[in-house]
C-alpha atoms as a PDB file:
ATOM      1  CA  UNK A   1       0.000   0.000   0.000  1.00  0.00           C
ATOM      2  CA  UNK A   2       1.042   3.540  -0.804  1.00  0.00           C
ATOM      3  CA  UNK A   3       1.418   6.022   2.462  1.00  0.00           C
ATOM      4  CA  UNK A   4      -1.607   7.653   1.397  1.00  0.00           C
ATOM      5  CA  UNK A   5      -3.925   4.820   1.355  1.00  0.00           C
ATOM      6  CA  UNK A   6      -2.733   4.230   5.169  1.00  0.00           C
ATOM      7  CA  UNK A   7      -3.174   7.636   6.103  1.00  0.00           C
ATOM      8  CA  UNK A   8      -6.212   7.428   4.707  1.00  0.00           C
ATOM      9  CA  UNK A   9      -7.449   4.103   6.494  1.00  0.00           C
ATOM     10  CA  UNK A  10      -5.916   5.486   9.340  1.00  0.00           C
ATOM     11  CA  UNK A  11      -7.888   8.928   9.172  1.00  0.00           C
ATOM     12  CA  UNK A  12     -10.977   6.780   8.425  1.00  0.00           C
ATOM     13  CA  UNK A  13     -10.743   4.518  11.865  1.00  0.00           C
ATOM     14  CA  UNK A  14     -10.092   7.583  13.806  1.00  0.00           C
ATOM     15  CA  UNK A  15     -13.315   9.470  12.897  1.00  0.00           C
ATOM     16  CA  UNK A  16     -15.038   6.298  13.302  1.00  0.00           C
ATOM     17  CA  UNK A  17     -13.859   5.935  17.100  1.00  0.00           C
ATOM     18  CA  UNK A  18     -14.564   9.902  17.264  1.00  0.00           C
ATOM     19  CA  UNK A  19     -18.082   8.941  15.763  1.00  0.00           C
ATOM     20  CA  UNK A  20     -18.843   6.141  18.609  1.00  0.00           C
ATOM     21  CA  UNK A  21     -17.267   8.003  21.084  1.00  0.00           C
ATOM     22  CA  UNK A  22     -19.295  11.225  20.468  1.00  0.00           C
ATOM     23  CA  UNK A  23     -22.646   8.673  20.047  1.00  0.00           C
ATOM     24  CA  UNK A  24     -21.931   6.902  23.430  1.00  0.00           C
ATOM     25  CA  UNK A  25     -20.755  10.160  25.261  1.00  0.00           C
ATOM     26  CA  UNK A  26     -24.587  11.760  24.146  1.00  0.00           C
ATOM     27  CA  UNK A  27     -26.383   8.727  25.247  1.00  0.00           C
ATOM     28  CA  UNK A  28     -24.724   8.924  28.400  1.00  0.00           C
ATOM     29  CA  UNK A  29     -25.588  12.395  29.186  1.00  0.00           C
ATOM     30  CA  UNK A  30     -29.216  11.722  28.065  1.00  0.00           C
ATOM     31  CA  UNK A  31     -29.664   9.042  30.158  1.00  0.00           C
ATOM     32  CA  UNK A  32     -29.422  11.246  33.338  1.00  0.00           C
ATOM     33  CA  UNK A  33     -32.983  12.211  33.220  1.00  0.00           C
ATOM     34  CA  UNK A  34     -34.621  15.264  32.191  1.00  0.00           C
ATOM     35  CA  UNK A  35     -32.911  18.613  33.065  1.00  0.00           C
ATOM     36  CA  UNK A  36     -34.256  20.967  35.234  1.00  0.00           C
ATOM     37  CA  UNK A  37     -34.131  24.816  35.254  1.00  0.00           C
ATOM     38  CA  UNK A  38     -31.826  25.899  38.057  1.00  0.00           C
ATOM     39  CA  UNK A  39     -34.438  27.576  41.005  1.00  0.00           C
ATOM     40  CA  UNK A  40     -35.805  31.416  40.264  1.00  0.00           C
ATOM     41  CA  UNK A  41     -34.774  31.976  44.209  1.00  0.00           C
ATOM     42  CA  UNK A  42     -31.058  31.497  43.617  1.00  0.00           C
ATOM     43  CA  UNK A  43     -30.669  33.305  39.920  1.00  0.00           C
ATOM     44  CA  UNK A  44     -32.337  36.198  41.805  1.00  0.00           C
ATOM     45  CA  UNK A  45     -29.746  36.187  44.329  1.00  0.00           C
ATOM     46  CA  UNK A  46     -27.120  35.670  42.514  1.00  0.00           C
ATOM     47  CA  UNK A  47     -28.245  38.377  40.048  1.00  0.00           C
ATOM     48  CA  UNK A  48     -28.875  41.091  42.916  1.00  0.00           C
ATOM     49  CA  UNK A  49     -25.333  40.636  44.111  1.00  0.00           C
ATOM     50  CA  UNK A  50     -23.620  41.345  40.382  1.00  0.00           C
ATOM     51  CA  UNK A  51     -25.192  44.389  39.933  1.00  0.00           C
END
């Protein structure tokens, strides 16, 4: 094989393992359950003391 046909193959398997990775990493976070706005109580607070 020429070097560009391995650093092709090569290029190829890496964005596949990106691919997966990236997949698996999303059905992770999803997993955790629905997210939940953070309380109105503490944005307040923490908005009061910025200005």
């Amino acid at each position: 094989m020429t070097r560009s046909k391995i650093v092709a193959i090569i290029t190829g398997a890496l964005s596949l393992l990106l691919a997966i990775g990236y997949l698996l990493l999303v059905q992770l976070l999803d997993f955790r359950g629905e997210m939940l706005p953070a309380p109105v109580d503490v944005v307040g607070w923490l908005v009061r003391d910025a200005l």
